[in-house]
Each structure stands twice: as structure tokens, then as C-alpha cells.
PDB file of N, CA and C in Angstrom:
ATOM      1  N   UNK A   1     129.827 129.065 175.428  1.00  0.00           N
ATOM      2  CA  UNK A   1     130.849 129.981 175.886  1.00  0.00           C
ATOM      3  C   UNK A   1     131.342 130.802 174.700  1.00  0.00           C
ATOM      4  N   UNK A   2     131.361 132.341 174.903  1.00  0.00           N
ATOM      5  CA  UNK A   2     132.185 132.905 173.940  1.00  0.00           C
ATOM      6  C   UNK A   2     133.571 132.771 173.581  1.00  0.00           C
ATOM      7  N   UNK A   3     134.042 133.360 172.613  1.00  0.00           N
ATOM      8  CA  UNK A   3     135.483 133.693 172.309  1.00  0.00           C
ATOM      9  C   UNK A   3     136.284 134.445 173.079  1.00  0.00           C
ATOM     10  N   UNK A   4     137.518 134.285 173.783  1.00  0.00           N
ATOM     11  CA  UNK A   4     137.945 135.040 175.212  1.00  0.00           C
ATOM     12  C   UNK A   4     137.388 134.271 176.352  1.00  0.00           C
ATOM     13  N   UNK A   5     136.488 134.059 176.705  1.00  0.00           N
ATOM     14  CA  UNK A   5     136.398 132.656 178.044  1.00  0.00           C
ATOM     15  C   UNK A   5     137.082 132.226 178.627  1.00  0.00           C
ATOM     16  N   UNK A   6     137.781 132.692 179.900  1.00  0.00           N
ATOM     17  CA  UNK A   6     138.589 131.722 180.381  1.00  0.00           C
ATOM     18  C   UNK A   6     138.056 130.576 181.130  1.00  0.00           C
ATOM     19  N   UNK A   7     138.377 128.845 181.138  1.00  0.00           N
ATOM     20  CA  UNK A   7     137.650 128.071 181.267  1.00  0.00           C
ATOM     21  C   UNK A   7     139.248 127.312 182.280  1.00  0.00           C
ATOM     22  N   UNK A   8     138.914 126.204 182.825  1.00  0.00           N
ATOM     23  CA  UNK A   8     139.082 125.299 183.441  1.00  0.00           C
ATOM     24  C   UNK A   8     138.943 123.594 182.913  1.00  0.00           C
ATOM     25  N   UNK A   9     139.775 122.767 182.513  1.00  0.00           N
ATOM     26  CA  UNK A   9     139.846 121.388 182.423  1.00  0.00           C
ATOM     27  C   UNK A   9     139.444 121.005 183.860  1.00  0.00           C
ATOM     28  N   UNK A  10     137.760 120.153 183.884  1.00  0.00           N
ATOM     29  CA  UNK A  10     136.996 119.510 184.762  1.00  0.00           C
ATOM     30  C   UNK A  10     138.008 117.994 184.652  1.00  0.00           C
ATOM     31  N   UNK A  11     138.406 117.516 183.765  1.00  0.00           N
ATOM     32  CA  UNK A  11     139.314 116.089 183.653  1.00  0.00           C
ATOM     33  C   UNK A  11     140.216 116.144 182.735  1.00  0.00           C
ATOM     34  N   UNK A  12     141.171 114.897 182.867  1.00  0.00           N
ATOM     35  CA  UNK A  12     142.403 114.598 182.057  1.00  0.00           C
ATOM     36  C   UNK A  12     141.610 115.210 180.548  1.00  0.00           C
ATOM     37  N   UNK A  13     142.029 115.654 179.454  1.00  0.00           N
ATOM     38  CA  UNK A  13     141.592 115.734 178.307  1.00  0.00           C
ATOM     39  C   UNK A  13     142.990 115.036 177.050  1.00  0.00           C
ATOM     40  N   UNK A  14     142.624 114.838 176.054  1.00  0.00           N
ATOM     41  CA  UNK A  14     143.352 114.397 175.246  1.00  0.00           C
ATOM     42  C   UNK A  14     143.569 112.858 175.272  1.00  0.00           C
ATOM     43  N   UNK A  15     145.253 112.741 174.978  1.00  0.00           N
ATOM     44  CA  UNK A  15     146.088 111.320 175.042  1.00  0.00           C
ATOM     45  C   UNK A  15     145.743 110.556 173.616  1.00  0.00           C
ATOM     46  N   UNK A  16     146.713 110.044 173.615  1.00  0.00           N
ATOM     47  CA  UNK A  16     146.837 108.990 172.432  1.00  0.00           C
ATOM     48  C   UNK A  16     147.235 109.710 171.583  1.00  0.00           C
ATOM     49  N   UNK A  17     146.569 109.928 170.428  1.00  0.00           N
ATOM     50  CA  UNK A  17     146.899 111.068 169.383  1.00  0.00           C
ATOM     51  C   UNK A  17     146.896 112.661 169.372  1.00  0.00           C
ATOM     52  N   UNK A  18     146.449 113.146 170.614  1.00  0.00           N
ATOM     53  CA  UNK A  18     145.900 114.300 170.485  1.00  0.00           C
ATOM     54  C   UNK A  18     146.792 114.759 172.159  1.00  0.00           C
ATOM     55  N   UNK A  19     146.919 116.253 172.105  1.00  0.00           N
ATOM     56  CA  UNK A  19     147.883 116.584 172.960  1.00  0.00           C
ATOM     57  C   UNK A  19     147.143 116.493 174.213  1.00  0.00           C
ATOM     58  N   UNK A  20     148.048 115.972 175.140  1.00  0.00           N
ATOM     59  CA  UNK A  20     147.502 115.933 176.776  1.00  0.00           C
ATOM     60  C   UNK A  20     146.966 117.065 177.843  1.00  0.00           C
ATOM     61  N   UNK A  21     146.356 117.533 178.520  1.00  0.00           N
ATOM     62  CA  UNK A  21     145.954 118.372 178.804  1.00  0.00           C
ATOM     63  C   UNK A  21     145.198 117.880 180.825  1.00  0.00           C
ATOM     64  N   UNK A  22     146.060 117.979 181.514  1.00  0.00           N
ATOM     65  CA  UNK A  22     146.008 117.677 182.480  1.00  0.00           C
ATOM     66  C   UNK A  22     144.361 118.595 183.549  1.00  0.00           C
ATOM     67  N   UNK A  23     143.721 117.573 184.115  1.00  0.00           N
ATOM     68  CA  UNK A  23     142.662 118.362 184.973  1.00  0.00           C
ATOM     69  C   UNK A  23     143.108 119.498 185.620  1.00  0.00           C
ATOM     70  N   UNK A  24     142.547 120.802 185.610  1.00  0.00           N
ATOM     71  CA  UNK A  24     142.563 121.801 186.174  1.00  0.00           C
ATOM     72  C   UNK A  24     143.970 122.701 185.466  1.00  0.00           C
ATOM     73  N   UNK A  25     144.116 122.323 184.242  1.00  0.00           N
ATOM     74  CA  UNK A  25     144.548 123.355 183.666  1.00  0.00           C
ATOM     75  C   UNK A  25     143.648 124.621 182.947  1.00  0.00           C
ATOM     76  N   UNK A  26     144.321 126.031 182.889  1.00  0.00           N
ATOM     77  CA  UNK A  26     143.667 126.731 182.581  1.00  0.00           C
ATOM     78  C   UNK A  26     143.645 127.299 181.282  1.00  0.00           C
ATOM     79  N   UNK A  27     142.900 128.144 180.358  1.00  0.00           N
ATOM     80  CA  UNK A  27     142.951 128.102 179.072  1.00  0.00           C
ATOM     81  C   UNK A  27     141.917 129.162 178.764  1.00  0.00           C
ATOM     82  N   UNK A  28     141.982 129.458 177.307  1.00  0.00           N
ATOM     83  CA  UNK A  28     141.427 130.359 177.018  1.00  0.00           C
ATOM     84  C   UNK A  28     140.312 129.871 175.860  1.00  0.00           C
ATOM     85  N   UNK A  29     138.960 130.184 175.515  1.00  0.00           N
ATOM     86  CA  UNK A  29     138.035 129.521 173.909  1.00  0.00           C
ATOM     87  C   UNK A  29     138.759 130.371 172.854  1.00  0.00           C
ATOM     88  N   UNK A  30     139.302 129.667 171.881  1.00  0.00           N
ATOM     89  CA  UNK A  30     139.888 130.902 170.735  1.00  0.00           C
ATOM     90  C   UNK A  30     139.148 130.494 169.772  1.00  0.00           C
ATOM     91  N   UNK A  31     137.973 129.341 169.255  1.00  0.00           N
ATOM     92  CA  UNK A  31     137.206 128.710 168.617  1.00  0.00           C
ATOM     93  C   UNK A  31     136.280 128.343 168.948  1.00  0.00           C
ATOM     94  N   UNK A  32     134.978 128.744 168.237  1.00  0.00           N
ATOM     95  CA  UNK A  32     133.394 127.634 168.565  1.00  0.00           C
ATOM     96  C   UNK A  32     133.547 126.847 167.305  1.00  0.00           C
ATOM     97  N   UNK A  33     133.233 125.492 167.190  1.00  0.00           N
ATOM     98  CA  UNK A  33     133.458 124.978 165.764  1.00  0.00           C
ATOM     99  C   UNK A  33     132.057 124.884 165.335  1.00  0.00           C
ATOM    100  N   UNK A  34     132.062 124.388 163.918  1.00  0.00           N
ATOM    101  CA  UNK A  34     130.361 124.396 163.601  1.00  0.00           C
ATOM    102  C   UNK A  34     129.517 123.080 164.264  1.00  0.00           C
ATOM    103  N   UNK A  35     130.481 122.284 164.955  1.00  0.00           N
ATOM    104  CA  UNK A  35     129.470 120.668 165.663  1.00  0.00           C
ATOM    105  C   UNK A  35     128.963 121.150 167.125  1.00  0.00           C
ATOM    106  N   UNK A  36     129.645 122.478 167.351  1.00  0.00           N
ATOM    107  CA  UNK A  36     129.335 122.579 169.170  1.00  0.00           C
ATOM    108  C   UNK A  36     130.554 122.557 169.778  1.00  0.00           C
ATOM    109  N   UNK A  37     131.725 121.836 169.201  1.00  0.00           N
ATOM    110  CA  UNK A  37     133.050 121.842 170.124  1.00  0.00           C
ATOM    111  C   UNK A  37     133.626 123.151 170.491  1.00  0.00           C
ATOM    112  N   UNK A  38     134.710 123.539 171.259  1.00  0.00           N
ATOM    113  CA  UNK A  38     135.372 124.541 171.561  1.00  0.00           C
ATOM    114  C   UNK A  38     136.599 124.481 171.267  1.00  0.00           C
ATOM    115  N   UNK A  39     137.452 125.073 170.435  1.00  0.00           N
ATOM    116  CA  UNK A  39     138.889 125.442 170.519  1.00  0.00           C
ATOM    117  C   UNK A  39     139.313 126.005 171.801  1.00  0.00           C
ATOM    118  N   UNK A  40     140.224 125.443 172.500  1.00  0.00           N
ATOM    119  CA  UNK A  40     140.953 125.802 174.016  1.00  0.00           C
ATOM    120  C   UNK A  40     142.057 125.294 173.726  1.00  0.00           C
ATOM    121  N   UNK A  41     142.719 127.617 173.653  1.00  0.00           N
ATOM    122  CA  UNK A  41     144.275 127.162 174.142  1.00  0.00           C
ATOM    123  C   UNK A  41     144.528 127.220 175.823  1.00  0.00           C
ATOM    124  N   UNK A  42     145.535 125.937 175.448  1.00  0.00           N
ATOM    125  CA  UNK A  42     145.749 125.898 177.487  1.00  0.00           C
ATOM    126  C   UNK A  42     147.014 126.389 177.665  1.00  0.00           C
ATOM    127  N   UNK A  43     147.909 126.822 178.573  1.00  0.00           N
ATOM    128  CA  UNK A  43     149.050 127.080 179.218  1.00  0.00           C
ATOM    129  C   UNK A  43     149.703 126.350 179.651  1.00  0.00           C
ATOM    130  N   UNK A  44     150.440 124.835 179.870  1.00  0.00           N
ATOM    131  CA  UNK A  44     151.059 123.941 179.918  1.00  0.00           C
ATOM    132  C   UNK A  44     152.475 124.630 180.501  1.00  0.00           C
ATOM    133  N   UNK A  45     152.557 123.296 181.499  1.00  0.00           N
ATOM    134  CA  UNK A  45     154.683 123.403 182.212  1.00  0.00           C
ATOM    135  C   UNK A  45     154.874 123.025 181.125  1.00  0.00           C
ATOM    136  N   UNK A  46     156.136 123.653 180.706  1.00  0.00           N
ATOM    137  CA  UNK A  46     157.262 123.157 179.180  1.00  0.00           C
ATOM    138  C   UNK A  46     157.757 121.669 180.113  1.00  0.00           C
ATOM    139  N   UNK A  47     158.333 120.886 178.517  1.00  0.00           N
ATOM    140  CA  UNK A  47     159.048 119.883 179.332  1.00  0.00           C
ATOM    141  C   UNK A  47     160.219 119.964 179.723  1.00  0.00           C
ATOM    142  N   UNK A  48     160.706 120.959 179.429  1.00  0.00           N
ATOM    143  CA  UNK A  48     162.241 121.172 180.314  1.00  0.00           C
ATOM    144  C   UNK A  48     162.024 122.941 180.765  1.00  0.00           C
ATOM    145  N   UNK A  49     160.886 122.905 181.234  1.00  0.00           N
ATOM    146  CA  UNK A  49     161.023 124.112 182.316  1.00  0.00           C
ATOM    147  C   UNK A  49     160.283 124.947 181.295  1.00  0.00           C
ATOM    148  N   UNK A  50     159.552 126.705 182.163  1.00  0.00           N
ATOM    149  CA  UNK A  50     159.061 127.156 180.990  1.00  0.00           C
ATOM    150  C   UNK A  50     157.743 127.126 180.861  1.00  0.00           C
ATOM    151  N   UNK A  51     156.804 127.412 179.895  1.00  0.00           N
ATOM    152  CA  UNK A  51     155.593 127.069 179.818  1.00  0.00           C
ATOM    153  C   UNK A  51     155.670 127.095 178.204  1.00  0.00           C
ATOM    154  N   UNK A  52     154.267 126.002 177.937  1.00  0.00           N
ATOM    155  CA  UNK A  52     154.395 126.088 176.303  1.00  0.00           C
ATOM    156  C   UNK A  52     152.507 126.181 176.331  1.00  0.00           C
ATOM    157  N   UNK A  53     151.818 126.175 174.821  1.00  0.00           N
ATOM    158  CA  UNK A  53     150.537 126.659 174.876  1.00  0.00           C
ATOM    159  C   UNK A  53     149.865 125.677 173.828  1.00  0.00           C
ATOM    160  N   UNK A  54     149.057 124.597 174.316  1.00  0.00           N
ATOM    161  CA  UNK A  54     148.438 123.561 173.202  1.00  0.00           C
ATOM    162  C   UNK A  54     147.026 123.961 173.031  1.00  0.00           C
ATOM    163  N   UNK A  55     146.583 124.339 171.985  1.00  0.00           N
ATOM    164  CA  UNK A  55     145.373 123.938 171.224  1.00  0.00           C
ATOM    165  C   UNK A  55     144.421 122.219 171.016  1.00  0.00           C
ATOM    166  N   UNK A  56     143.171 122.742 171.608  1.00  0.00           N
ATOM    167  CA  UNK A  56     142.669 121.154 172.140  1.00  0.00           C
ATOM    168  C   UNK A  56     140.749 121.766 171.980  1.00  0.00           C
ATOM    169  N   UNK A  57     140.564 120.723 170.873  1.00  0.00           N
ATOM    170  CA  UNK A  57     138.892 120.879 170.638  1.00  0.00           C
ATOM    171  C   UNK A  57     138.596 119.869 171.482  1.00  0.00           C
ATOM    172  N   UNK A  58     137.285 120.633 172.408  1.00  0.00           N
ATOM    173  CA  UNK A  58     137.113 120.055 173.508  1.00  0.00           C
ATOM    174  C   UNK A  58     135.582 120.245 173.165  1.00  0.00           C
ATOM    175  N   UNK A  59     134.511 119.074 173.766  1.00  0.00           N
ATOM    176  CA  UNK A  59     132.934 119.473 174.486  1.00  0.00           C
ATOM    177  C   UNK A  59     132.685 120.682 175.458  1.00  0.00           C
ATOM    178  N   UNK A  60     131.654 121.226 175.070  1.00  0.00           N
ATOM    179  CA  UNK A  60     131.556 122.081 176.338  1.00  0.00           C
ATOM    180  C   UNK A  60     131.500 122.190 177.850  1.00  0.00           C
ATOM    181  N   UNK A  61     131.196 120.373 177.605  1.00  0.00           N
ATOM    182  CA  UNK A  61     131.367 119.915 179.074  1.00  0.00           C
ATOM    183  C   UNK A  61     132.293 119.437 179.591  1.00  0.00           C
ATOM    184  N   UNK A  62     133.994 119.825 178.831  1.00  0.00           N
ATOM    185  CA  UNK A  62     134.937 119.042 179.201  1.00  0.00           C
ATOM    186  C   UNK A  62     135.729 120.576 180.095  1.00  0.00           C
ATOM    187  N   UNK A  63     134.872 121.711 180.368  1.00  0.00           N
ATOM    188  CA  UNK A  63     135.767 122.499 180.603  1.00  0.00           C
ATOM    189  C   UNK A  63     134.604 123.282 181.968  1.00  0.00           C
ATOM    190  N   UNK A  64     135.205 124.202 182.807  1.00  0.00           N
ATOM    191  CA  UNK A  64     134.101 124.824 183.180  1.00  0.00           C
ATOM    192  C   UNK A  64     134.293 126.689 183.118  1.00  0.00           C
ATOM    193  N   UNK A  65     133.994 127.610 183.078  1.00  0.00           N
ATOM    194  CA  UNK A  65     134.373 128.686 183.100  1.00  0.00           C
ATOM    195  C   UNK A  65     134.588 129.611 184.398  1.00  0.00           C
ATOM    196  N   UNK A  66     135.660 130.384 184.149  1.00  0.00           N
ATOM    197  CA  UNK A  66     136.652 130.740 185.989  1.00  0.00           C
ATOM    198  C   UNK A  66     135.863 132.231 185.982  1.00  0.00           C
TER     199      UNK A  66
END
């Protein structure tokens, strides 16, 4: 996928150490890294209302494109 891509979370992504990223959120590739991963910023509900925007290196198969 190129840079600009808008993509789709196929499953939960993240947890534990790394920010959460709920299935079927939507997002944009702002990164190809040099292993194959993808930089995806997503659009997230804020936690008190709002929206906020997390950065999440993902597989290419953790996303699908809209």
C-alpha cells in the first residue's frame, strides 16, 4: 500500500504496550518501514469526548484498504 491509503483495522490491533486500536477503525499509511510494516494513523473517540489520532506500525495484513 502507498503513502495516503486509506485502510481499515480487519482486528483488535495493539494492547499491552502499544496503543489500542479497535477493529474497523479507519486510518490513513503515513509510513512503509524498511521490514514491510506500515505506519497507520487512525482516528480514535477521545476519552472524554472528541476524537484523538494514534500512530500504530501494523502488517499489511492487519489492515484492508477502503
Amino acid at each position: 500500500m502507498d503513502i495516503g491509503t486509506k485502510v481499515e483495522a480487519v482486528a483488535d490491533l495493539g494492547g499491552g504496550l502499544t496503543q489500542s486500536v479497535p477493529a474497523g477503525a479507519r486510518g490513513v499509511v503515513v509510513h512503509r518501514r524498511f521490514d514491510g510494516r506500515l505506519e497507520v494513523a487512525f482516528t480514535l473517540a477521545g476519552l472524554l469526548g472528541g476524537t484523538r489520532s494514534v500512530t500504530v506500525a501494523v502488517a499489511p495484513n492487519e489492515v484492508k484498504p477502503l
